[in-house]
C-alpha atoms as a PDB file:
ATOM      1  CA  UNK A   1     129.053 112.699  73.311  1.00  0.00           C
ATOM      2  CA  UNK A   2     130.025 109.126  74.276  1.00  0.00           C
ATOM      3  CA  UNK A   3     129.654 107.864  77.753  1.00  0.00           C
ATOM      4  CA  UNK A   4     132.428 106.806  79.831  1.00  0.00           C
ATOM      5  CA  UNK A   5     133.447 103.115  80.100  1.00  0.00           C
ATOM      6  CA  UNK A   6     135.152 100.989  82.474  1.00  0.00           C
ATOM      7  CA  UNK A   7     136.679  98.140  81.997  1.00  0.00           C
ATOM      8  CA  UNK A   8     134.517  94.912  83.568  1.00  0.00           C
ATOM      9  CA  UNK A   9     135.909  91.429  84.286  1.00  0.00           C
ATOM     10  CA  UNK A  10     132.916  89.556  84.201  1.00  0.00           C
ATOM     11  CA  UNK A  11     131.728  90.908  81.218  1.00  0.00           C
ATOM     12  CA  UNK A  12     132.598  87.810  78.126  1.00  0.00           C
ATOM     13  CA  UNK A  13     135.301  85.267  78.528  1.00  0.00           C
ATOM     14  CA  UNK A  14     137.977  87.766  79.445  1.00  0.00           C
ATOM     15  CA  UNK A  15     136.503  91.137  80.058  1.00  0.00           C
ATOM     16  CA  UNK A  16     135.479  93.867  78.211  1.00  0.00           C
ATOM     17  CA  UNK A  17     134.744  98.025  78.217  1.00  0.00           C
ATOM     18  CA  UNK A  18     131.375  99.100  78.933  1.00  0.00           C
ATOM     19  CA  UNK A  19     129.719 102.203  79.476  1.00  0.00           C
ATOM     20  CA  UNK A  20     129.301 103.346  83.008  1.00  0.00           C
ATOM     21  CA  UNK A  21     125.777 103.610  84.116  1.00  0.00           C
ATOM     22  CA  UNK A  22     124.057 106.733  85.630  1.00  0.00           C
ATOM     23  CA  UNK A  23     124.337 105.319  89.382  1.00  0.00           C
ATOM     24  CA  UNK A  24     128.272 104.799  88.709  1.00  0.00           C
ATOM     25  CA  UNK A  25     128.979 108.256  87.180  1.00  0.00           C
ATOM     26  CA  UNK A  26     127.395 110.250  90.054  1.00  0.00           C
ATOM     27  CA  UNK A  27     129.043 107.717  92.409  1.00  0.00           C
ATOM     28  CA  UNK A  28     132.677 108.941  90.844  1.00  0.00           C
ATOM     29  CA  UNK A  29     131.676 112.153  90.513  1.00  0.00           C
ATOM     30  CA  UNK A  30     130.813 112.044  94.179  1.00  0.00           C
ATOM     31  CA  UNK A  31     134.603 110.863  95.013  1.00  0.00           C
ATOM     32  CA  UNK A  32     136.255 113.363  92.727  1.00  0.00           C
ATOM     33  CA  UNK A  33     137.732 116.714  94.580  1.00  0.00           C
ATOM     34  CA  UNK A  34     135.501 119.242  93.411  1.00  0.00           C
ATOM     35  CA  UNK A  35     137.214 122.662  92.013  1.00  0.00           C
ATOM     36  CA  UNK A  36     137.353 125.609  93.845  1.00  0.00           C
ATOM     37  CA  UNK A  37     134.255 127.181  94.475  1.00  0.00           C
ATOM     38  CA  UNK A  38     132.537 123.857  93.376  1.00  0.00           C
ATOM     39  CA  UNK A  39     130.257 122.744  96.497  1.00  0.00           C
ATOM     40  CA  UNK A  40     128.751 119.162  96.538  1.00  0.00           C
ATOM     41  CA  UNK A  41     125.281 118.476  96.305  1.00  0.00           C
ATOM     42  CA  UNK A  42     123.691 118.470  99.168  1.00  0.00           C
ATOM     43  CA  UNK A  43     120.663 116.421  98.049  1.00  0.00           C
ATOM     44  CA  UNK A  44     122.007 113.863  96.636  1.00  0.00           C
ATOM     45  CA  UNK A  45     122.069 110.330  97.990  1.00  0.00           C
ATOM     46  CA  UNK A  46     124.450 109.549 100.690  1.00  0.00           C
ATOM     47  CA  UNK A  47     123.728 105.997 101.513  1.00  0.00           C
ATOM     48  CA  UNK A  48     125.333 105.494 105.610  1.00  0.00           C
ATOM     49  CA  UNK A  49     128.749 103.705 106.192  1.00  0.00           C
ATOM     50  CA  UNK A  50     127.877  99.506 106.372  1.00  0.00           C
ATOM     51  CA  UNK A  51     124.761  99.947 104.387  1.00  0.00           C
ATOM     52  CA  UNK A  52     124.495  99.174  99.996  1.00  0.00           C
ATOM     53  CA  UNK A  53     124.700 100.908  97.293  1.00  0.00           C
ATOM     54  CA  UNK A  54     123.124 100.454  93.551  1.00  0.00           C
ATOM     55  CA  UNK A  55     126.933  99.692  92.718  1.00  0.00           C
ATOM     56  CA  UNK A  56     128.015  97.320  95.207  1.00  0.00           C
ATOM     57  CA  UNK A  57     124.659  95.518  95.611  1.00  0.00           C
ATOM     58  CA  UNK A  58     122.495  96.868  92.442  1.00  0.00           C
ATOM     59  CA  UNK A  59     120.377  93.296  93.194  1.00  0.00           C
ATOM     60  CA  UNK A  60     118.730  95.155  95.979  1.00  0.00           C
ATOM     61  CA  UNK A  61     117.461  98.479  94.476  1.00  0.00           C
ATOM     62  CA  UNK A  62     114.955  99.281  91.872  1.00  0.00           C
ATOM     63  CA  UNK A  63     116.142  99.704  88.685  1.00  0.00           C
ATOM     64  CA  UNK A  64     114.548 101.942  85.724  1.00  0.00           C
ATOM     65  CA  UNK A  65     114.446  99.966  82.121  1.00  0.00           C
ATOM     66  CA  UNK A  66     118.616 101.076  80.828  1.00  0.00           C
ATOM     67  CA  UNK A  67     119.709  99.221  84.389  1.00  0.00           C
ATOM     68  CA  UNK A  68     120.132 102.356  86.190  1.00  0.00           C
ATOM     69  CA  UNK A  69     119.290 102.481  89.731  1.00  0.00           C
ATOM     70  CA  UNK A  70     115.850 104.588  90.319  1.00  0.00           C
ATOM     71  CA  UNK A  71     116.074 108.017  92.402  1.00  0.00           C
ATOM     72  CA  UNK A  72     113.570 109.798  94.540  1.00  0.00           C
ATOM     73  CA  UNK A  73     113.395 113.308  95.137  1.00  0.00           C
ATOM     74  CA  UNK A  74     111.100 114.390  98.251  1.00  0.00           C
ATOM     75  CA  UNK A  75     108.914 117.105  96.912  1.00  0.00           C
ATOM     76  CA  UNK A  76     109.208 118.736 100.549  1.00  0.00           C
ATOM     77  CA  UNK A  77     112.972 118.728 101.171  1.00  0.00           C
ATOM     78  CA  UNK A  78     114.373 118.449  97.667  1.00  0.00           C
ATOM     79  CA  UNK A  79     116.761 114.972  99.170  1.00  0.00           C
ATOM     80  CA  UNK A  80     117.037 112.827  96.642  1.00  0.00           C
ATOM     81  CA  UNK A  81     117.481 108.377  97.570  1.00  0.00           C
ATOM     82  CA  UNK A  82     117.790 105.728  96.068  1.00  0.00           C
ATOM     83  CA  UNK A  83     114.722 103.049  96.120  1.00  0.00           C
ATOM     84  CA  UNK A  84     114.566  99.688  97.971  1.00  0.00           C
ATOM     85  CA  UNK A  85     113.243  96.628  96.506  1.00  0.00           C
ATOM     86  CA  UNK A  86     109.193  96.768  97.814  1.00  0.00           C
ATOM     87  CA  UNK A  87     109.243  92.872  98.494  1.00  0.00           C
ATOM     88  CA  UNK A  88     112.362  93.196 100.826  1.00  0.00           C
ATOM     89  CA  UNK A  89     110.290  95.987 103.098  1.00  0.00           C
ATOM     90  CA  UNK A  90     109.027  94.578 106.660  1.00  0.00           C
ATOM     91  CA  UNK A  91     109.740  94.524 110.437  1.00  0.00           C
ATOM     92  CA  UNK A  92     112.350  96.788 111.015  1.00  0.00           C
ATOM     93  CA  UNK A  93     112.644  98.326 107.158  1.00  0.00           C
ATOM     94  CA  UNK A  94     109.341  99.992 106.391  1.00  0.00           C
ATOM     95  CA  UNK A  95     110.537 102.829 104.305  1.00  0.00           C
ATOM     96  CA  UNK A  96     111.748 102.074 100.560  1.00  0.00           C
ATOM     97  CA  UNK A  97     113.824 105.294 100.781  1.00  0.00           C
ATOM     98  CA  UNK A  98     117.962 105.088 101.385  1.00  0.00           C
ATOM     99  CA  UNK A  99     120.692 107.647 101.143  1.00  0.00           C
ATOM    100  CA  UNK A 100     117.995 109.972 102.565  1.00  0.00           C
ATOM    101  CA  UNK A 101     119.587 111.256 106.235  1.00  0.00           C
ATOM    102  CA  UNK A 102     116.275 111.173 107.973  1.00  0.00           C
ATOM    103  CA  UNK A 103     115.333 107.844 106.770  1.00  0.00           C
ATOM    104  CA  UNK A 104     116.897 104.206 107.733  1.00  0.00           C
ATOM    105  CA  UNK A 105     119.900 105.491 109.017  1.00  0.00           C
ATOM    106  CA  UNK A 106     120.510 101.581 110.038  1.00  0.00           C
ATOM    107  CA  UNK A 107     120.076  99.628 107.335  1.00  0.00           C
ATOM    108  CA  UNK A 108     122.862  97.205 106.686  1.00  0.00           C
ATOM    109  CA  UNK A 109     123.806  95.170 103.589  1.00  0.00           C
ATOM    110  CA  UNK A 110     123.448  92.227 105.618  1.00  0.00           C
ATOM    111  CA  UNK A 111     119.937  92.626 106.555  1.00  0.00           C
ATOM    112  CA  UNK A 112     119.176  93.150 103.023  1.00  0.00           C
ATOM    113  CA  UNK A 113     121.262  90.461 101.132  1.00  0.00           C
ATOM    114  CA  UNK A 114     119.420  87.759 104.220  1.00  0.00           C
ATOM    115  CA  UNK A 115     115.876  88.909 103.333  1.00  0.00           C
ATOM    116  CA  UNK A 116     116.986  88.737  99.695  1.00  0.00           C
ATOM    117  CA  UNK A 117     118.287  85.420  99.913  1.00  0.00           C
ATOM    118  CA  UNK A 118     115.286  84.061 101.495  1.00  0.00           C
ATOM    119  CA  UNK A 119     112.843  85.418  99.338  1.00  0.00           C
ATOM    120  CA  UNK A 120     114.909  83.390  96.264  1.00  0.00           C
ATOM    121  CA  UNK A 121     114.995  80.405  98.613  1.00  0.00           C
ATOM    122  CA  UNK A 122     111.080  80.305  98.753  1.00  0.00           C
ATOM    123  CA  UNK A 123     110.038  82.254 101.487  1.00  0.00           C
ATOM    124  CA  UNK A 124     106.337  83.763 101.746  1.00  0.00           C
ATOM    125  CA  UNK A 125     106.358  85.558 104.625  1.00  0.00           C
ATOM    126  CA  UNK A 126     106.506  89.315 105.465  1.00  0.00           C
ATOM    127  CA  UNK A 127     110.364  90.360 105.674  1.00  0.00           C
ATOM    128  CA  UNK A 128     111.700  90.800 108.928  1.00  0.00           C
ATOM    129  CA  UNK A 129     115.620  90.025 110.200  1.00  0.00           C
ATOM    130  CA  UNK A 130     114.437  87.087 112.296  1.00  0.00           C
ATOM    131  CA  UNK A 131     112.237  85.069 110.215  1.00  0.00           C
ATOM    132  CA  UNK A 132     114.330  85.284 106.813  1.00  0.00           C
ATOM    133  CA  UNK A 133     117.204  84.506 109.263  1.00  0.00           C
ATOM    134  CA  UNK A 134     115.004  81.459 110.583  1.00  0.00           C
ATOM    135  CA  UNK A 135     114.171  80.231 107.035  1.00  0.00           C
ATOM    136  CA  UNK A 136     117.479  80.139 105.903  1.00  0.00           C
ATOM    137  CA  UNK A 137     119.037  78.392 108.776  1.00  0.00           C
ATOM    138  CA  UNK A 138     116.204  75.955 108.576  1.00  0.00           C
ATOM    139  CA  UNK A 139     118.081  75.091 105.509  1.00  0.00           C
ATOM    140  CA  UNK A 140     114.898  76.731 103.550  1.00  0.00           C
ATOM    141  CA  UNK A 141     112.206  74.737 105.032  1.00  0.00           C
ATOM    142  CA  UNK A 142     113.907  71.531 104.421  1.00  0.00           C
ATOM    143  CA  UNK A 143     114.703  70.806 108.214  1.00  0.00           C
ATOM    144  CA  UNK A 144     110.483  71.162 108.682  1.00  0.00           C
ATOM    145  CA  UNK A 145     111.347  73.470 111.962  1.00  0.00           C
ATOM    146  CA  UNK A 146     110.527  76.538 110.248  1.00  0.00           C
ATOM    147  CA  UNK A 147     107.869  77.016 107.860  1.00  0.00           C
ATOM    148  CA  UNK A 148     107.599  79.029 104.854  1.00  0.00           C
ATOM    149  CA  UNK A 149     106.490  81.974 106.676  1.00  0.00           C
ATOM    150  CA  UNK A 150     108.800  82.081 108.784  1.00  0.00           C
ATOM    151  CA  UNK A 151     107.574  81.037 111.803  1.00  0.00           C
ATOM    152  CA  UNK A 152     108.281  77.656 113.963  1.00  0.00           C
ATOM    153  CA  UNK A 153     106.432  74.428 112.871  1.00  0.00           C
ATOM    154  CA  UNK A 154     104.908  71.569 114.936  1.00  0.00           C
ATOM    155  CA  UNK A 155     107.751  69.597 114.792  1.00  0.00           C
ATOM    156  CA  UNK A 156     109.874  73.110 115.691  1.00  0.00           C
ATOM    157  CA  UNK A 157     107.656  73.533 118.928  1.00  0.00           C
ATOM    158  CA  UNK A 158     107.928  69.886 119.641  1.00  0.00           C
ATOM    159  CA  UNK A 159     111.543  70.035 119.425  1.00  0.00           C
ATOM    160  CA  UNK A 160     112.236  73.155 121.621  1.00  0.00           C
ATOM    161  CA  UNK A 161     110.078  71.219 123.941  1.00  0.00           C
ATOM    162  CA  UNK A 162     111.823  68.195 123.948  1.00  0.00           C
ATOM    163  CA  UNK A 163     114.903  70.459 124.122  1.00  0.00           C
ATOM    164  CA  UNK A 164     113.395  72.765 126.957  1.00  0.00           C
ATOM    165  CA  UNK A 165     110.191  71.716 128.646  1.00  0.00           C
ATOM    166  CA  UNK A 166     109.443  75.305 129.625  1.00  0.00           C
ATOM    167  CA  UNK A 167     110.729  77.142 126.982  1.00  0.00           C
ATOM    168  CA  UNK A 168     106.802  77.381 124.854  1.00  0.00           C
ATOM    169  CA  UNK A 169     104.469  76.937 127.178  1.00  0.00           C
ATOM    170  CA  UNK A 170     102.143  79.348 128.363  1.00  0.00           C
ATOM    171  CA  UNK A 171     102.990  81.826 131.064  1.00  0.00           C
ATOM    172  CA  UNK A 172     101.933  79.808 134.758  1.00  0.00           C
ATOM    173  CA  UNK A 173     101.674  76.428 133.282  1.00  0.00           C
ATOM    174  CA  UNK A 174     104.736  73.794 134.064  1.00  0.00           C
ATOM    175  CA  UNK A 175     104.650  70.812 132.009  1.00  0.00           C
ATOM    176  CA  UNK A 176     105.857  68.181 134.324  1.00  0.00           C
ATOM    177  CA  UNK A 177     106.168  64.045 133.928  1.00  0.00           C
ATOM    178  CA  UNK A 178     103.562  61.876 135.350  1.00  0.00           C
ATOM    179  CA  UNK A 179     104.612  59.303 137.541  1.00  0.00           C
ATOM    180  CA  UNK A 180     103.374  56.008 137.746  1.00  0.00           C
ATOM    181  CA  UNK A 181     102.919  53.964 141.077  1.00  0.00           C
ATOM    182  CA  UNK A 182     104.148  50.436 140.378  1.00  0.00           C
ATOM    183  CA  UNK A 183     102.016  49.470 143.890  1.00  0.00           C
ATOM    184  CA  UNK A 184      98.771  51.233 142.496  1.00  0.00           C
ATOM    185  CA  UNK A 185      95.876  48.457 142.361  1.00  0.00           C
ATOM    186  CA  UNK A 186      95.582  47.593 138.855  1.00  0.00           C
ATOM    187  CA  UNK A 187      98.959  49.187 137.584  1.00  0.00           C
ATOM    188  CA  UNK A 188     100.649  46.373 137.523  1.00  0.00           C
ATOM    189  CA  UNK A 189     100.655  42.767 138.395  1.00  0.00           C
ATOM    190  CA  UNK A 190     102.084  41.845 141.554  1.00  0.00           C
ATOM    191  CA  UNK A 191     104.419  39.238 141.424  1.00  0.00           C
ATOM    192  CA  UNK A 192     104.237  38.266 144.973  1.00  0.00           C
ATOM    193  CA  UNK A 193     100.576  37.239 144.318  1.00  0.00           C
ATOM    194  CA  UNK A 194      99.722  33.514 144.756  1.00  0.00           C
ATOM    195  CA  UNK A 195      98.075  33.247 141.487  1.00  0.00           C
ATOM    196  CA  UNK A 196     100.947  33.733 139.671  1.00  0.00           C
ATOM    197  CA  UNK A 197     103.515  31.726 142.101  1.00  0.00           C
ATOM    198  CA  UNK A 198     104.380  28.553 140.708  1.00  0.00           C
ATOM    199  CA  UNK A 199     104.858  26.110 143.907  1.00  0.00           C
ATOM    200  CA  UNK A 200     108.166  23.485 143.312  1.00  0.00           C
ATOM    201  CA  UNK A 201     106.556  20.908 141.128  1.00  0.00           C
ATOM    202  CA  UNK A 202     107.638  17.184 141.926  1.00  0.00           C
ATOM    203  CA  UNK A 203     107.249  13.929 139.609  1.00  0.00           C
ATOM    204  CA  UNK A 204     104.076  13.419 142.127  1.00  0.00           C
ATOM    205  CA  UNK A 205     102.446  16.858 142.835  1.00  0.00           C
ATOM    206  CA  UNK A 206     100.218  18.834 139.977  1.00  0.00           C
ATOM    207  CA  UNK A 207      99.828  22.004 139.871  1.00  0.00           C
ATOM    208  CA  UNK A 208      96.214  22.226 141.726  1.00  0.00           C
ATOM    209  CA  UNK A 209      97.169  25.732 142.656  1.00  0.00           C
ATOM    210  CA  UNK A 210      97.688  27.486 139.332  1.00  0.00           C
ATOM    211  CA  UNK A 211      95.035  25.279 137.780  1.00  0.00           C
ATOM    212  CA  UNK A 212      92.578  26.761 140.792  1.00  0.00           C
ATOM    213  CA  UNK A 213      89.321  28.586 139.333  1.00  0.00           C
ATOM    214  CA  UNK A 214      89.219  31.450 141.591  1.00  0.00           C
ATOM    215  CA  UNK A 215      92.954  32.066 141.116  1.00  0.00           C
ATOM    216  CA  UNK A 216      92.719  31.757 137.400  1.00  0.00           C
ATOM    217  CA  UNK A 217      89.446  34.283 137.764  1.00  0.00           C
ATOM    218  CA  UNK A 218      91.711  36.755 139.706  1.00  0.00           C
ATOM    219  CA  UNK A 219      94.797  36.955 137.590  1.00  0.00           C
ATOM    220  CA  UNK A 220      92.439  37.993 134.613  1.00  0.00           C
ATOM    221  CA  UNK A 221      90.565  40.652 136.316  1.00  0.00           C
ATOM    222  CA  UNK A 222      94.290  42.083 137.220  1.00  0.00           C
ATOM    223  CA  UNK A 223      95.326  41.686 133.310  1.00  0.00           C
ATOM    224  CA  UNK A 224      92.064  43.636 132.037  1.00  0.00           C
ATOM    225  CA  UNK A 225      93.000  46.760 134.753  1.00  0.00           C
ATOM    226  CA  UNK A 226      96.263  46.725 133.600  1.00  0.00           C
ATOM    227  CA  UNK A 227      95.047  47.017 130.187  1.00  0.00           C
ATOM    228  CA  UNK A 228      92.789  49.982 130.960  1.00  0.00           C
ATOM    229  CA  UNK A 229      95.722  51.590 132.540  1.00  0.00           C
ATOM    230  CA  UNK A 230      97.920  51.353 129.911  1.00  0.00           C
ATOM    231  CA  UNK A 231      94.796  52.813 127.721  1.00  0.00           C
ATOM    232  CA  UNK A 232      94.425  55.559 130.107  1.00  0.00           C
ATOM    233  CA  UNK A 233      98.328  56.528 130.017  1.00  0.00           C
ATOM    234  CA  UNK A 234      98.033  56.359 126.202  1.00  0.00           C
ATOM    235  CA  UNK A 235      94.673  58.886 125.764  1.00  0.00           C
ATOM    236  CA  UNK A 236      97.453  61.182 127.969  1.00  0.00           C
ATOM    237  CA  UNK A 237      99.713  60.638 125.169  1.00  0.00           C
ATOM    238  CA  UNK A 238      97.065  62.112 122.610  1.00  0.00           C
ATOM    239  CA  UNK A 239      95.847  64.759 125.042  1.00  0.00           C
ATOM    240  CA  UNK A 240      99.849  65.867 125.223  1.00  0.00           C
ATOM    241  CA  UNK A 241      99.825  66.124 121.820  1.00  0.00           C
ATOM    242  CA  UNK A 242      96.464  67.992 121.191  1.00  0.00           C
ATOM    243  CA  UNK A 243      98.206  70.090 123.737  1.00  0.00           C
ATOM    244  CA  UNK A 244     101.502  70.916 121.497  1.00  0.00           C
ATOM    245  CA  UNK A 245      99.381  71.409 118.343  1.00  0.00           C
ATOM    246  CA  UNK A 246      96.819  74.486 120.615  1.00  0.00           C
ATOM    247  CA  UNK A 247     100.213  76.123 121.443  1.00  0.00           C
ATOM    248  CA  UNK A 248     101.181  76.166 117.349  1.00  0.00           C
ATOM    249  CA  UNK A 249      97.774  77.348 116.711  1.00  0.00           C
ATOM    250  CA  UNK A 250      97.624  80.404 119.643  1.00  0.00           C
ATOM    251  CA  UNK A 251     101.560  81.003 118.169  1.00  0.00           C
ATOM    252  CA  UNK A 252     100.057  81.358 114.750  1.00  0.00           C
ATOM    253  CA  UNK A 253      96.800  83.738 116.057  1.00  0.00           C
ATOM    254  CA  UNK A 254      99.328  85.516 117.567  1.00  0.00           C
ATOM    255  CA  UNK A 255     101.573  86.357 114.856  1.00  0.00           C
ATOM    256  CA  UNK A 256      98.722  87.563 112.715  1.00  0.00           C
ATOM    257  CA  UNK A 257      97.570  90.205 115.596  1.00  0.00           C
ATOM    258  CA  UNK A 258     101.350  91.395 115.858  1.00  0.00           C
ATOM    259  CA  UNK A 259     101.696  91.812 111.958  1.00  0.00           C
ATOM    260  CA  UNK A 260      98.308  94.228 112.333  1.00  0.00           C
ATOM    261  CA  UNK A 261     100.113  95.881 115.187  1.00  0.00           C
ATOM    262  CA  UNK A 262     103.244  96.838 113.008  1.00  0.00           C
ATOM    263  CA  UNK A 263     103.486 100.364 111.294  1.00  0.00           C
ATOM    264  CA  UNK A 264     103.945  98.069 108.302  1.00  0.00           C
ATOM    265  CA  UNK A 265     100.276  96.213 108.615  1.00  0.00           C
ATOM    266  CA  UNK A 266      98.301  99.601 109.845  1.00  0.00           C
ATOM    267  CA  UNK A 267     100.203 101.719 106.515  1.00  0.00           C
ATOM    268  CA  UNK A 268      98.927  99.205 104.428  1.00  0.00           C
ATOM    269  CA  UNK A 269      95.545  99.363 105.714  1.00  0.00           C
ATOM    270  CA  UNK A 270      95.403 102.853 104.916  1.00  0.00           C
ATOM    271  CA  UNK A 271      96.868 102.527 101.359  1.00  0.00           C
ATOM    272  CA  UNK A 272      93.681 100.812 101.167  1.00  0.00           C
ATOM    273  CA  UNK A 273      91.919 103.947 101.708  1.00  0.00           C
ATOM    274  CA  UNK A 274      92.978 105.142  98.095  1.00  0.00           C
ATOM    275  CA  UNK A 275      91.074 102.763  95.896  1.00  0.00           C
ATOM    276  CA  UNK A 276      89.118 104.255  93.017  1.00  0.00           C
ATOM    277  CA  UNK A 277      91.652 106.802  92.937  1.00  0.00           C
ATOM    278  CA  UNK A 278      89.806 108.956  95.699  1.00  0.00           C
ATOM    279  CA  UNK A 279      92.037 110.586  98.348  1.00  0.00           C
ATOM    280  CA  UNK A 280      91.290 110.271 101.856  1.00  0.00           C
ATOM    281  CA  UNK A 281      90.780 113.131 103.995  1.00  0.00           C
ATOM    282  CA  UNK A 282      93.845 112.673 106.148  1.00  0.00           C
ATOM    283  CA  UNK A 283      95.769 112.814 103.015  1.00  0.00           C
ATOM    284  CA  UNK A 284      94.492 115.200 101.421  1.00  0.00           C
ATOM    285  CA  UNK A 285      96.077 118.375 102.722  1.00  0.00           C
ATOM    286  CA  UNK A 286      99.651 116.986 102.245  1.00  0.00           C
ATOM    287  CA  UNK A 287      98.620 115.578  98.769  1.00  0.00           C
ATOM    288  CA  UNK A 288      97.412 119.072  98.269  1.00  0.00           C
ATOM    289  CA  UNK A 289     100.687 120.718  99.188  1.00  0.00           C
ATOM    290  CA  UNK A 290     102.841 118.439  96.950  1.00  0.00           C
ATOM    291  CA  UNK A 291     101.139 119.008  94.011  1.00  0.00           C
ATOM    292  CA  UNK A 292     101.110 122.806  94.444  1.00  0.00           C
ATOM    293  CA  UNK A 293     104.999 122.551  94.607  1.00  0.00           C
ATOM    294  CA  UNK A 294     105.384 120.403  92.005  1.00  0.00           C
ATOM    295  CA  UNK A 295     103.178 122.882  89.785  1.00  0.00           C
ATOM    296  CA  UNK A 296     105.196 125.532  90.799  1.00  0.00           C
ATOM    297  CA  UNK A 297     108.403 123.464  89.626  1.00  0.00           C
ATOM    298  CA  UNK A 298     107.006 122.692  85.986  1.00  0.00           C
ATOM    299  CA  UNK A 299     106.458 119.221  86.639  1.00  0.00           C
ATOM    300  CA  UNK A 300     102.832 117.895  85.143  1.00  0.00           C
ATOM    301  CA  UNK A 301     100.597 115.454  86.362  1.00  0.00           C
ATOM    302  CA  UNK A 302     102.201 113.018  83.371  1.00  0.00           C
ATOM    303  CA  UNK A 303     105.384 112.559  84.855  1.00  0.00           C
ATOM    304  CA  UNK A 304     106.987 109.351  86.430  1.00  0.00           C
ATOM    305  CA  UNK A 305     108.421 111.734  89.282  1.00  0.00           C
ATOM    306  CA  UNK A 306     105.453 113.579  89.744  1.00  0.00           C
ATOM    307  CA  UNK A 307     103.604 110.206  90.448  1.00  0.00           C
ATOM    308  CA  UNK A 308     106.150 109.231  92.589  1.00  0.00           C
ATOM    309  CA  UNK A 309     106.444 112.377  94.940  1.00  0.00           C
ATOM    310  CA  UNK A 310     102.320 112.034  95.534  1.00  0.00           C
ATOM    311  CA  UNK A 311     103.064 108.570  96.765  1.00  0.00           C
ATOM    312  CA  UNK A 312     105.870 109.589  99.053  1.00  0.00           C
ATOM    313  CA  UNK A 313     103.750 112.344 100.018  1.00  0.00           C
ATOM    314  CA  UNK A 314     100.973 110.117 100.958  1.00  0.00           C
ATOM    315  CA  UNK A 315     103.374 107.089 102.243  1.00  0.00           C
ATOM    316  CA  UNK A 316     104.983 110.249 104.565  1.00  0.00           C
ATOM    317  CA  UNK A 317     101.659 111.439 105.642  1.00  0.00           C
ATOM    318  CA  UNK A 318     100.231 107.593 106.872  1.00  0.00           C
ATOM    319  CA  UNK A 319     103.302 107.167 109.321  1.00  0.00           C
ATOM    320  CA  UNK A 320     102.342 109.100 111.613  1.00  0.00           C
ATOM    321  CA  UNK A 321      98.570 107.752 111.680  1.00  0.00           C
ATOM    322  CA  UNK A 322     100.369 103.694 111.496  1.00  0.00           C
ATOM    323  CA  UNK A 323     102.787 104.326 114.138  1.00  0.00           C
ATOM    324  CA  UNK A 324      99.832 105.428 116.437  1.00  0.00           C
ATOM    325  CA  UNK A 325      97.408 102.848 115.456  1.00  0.00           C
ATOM    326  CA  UNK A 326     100.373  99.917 115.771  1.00  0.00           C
ATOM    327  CA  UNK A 327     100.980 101.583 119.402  1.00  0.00           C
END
């Protein structure tokens, strides 16, 4: 039986039929009034209003090797989703699940086309609304405010600061402008001195006065202590600056303890858990459970969805465990 077709626009120089993918059929079928006595399915995806689909935005989904957008079936509930690109998970997206109810209800196309967009732009960081958001309007990088993570450079802090003194720096300290006292000994020379007054000079005086010894003496010690000032206001400079780069550095610490404080960072950590192929204990009972309904469905241990539903399974069972550990 031939598949259905559709005619596509951007398909050759002026358009042409192709056949409608597996996404796209259950997507009509969806829209089509159903006969009487025919009942929807309830498990199949419903993706929320404001948030993509594998038609509208098939960029952002998984995709099996025909082009057709994957699905997941929870081997609890029987609700089937689509799946999330993995390298577009972080921050406030940590399931890969959507057009499951009970899973990222919010999720908009716009957070996903941003992180999306960064990613092909170059960014390195772990996905989250405000740091693909930063990259991009940092021009990718380019501006140097922003680095490739994500987060605010050196010359980012030092702008804020320059912008707003007080915006960055740590809560209790003020940064403040240091004045200098023009009548300070050594600060600066004083003009009113005698050493450096040059008396009316007449076809018949000399200048006995500025040619004086002592005064001579005097004017030079006041030169070197205005050189050691100006020394002394210029190791502030660099201190200043050390300053600016310890705030990037504790900004930088920072962000790495946050990141192991997400449910993210802490459900990784115990994906670690199953390396060798050995299940941990505080999976094992769920992982138990699946596989006993999944036997009782027919499905073997061979099977791309049976692989998949132990992951979700285990994925499902970790939440609970990140969410208290990122507490």
């Amino acid at each position: 039986m031939a598949r259905p077709q559709i005619f596509d626009p951007t398909q050759g120089m002026d358009g042409e039929y192709r056949d409608l993918t597996d996404a796209e059929i259950r997507e009509a079928a969806g829209n089509l009034p159903g006969q009487e006595g025919d009942t929807p399915d309830p498990n199949a995806p419903v993706t929320p209003a404001g948030s993509p689909s594998p038609t509208t935005n098939p960029s952002l989904f998984n995709v099996d090797e025909e082009g057709n957008a994957v699905v997941t079936t929870d081997p609890t509930t029987g609700q089937q989703a689509f799946q999330i690109r993995g390298d577009l998970l972080g921050g406030e997206i940590v399931d890969q699940r959507l057009g499951d109810p009970s899973v990222n209800p919010n999720v908009t196309t716009q957070q996903l086309d941003t992180r999306a967009v960064a990613i092909d732009q170059g960014y390195q960081g772990v996905p989250t609304d405000a740091r693909t958001q930063a990259f991009i309007q940092d021009d990718a990088g380019r501006r140097g405010l922003v680095d490739r993570f994500g987060f605010t450079s050196q010359q980012g802090v030092q702008t804020n600061i320059a912008n707003d003194p007080n915006a960055l720096v740590p809560t209790g300290a003020v940064l403040g402008v240091q004045q200098i006292d023009p009548n300070a000994q050594g600060t600066l020379l004083n003009v009113n001195d005698p050493a450096l007054t040059m008396p009316d000079v007449t076809a018949t005086q000399t200048q006995a006065v500025a040619t004086d010894a002592q005064q001579v003496q005097k004017a030079t010690a006041e030169t070197i202590e205005t050189e050691r000032t100006f020394n002394a206001i210029k190791e502030q400079d660099m201190e200043a600056q050390q300053f600016l780069t310890d705030i990037q550095q504790v900004r930088a610490q920072s962000a790495q303890l946050q990141e192991r404080s997400t449910v993210k960072g802490q459900l990784g950590m115990l994906m670690e858990d199953f390396a060798g192929d050995t299940i941990p204990l505080w999976a094992s009972g769920a992982i138990d459970g699946a596989e006993r309904i999944l036997a009782a469905r027919g499905i073997t241990p061979g099977s791309s969805i049976y692989q998949e539903a132990l992951v979700d399974t285990a994925l499902k069972a970790g939440i609970p465990i990140a969410q208290a550990d990122a507490s």
